[in-house]
Protein backbone atom coordinates (compact mmCIF):
# COMPACT_ATOMS: atom_id res chain seq x y z
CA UNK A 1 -7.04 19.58 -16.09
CA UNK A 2 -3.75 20.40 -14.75
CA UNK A 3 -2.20 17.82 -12.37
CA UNK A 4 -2.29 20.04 -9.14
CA UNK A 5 -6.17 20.00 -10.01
CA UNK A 6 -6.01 15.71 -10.14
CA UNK A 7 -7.42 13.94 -7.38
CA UNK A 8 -5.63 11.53 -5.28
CA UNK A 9 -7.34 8.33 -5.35
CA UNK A 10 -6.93 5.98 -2.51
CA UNK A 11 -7.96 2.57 -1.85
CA UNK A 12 -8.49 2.02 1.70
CA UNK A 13 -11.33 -0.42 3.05
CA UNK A 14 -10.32 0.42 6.98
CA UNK A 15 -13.01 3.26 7.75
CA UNK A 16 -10.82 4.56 10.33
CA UNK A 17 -7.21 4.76 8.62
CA UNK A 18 -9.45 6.31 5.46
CA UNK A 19 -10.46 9.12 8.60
CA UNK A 20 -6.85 9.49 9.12
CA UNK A 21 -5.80 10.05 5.88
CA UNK A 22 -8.32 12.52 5.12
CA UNK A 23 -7.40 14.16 8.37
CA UNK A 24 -2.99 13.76 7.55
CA UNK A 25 -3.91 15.53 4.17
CA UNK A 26 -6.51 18.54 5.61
CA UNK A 27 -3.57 19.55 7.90
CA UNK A 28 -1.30 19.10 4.98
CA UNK A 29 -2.53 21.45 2.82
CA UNK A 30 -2.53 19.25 0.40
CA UNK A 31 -4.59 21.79 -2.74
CA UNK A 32 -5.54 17.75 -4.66
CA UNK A 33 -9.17 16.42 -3.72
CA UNK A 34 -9.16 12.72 -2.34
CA UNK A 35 -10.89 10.46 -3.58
CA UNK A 36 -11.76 7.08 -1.71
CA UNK A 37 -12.55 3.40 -2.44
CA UNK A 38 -13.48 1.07 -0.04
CA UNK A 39 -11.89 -2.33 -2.37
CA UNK A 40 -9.74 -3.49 -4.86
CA UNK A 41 -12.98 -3.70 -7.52
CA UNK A 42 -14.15 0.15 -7.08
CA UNK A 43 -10.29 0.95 -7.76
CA UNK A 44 -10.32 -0.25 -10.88
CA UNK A 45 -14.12 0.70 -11.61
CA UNK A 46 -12.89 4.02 -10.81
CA UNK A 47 -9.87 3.75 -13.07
CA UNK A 48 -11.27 2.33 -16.16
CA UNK A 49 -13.88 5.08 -16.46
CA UNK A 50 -16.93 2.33 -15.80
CA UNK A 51 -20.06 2.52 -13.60
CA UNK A 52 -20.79 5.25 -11.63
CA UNK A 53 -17.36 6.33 -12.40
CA UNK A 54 -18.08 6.36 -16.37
CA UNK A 55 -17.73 10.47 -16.81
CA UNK A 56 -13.63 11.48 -16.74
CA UNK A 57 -15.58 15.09 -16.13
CA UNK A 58 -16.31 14.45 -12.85
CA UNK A 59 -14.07 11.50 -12.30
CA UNK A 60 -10.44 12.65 -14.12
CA UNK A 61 -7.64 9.83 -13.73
CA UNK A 62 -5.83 10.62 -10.63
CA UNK A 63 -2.65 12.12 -10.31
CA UNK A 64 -1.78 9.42 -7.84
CA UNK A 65 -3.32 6.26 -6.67
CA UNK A 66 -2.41 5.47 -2.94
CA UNK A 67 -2.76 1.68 -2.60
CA UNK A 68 -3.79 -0.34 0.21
CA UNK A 69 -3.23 -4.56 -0.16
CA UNK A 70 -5.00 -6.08 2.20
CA UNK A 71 -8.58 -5.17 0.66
CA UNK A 72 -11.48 -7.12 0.07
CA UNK A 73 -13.17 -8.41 -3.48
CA UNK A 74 -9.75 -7.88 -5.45
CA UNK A 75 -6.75 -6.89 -3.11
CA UNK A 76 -3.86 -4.34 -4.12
CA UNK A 77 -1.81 -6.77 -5.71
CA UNK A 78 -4.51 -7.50 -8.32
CA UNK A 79 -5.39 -4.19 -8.60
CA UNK A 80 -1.46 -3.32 -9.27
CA UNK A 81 -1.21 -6.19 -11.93
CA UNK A 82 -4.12 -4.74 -13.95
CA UNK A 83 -2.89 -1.12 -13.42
CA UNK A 84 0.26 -1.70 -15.27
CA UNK A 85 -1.55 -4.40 -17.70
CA UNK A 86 -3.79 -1.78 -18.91
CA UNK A 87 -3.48 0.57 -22.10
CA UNK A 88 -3.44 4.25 -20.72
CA UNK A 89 -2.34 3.42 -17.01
CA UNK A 90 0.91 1.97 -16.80
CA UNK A 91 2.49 5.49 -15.95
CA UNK A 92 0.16 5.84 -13.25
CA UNK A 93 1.99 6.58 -9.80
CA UNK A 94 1.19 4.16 -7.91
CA UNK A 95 2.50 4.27 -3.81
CA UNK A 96 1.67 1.56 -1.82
CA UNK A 97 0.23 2.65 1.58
CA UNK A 98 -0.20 -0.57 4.18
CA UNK A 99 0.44 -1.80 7.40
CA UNK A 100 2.38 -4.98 6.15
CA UNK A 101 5.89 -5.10 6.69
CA UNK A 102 6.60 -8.60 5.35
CA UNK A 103 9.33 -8.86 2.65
CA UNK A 104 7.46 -10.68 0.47
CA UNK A 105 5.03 -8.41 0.15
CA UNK A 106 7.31 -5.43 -0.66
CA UNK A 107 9.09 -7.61 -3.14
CA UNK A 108 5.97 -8.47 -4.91
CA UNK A 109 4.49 -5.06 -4.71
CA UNK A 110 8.02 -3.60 -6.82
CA UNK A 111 7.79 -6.76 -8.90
CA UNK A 112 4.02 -6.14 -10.04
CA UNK A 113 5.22 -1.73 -10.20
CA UNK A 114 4.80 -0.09 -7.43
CA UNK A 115 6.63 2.98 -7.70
CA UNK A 116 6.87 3.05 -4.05
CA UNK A 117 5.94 1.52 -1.04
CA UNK A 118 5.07 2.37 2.47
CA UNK A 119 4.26 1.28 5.78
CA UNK A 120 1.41 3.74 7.80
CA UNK A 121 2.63 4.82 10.43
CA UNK A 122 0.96 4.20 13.70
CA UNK A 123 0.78 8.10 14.79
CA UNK A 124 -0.85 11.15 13.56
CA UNK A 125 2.10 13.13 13.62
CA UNK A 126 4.15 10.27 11.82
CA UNK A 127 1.18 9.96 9.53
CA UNK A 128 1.73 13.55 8.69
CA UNK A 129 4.65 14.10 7.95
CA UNK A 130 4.23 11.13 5.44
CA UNK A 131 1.37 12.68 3.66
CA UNK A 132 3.86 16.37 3.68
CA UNK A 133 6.19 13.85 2.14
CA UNK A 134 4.00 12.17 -0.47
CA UNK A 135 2.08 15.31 -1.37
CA UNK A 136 5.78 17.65 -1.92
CA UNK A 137 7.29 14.15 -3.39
CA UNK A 138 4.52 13.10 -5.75
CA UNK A 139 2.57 16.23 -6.32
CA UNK A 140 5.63 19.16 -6.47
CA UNK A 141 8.46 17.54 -7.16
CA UNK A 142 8.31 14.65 -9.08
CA UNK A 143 8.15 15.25 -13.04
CA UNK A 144 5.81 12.61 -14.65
CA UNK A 145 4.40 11.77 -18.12
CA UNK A 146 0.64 12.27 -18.93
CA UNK A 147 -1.35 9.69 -18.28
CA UNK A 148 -4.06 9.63 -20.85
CA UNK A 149 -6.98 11.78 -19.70
């Protein structure tokens, strides 16, 4: 599977940013399928292959995991430690997406290796034009290793 073909996984438990973002990336163009988590243990259900997500067929490593922190069960922070703790995954982009603007939350989130982070943006249009940027950025543009598939 080619990585224009990858989905975009994103872990967002708030039902309506989750409608926005699937909104931002319809009127983005954006050619990758989304798919969504609602919590920090689905990510990583999803991302070690396990559960419903067991067949890599129908539920290929993303291209791209967009990462929300403030999540219930285990929250992004957790999720990012065992991302780059686990064989196979530690190339993984992985872009923080949040509303939390606190320092210490940015620092940890490079500490623990984020690859980037960002704060949504309270319109649609500013929403937008972030997803334009993420999906040309992290989709076009940037050149990254196989993960394993």
């Amino acid at each position: 599977m080619s990585i224009e073909a990858s989905p975009i996984l994103v872990a967002e438990d708030n039902p309506d940013d989750a409608f926005m973002l699937r909104r931002a990336f319809a009127k983005a163009n954006v050619a990758n399928p989304l798919v969504f988590v609602i919590d920090g243990d689905e990510a990583i259900e999803y991302l070690s292959g396990t559960g419903r997500y067991s067949s890599r067929l129908h539920h290929p490593l993303p291209a791209v995991l967009l990462l929300d922190l403030k999540m219930p069960r285990r929250n992004g922070f957790e999720v990012l430690e065992w991302i780059r703790d686990h064989p196979g995954l530690g190339r993984l982009p992985v872009v923080v997406l949040t509303s939390s603007r606190e320092s210490s939350d940015v620092s940890r989130a490079y500490e623990l290796g984020a690859n980037s982070y960002l704060v949504k943006p309270g319109s649609p249009d500013d929403l937008l034009a972030t997803v334009q940027g993420l999906g040309l950025y992290w989709l076009v543009l940037n050149e990254s290793p196989d993960v394993e598939r």
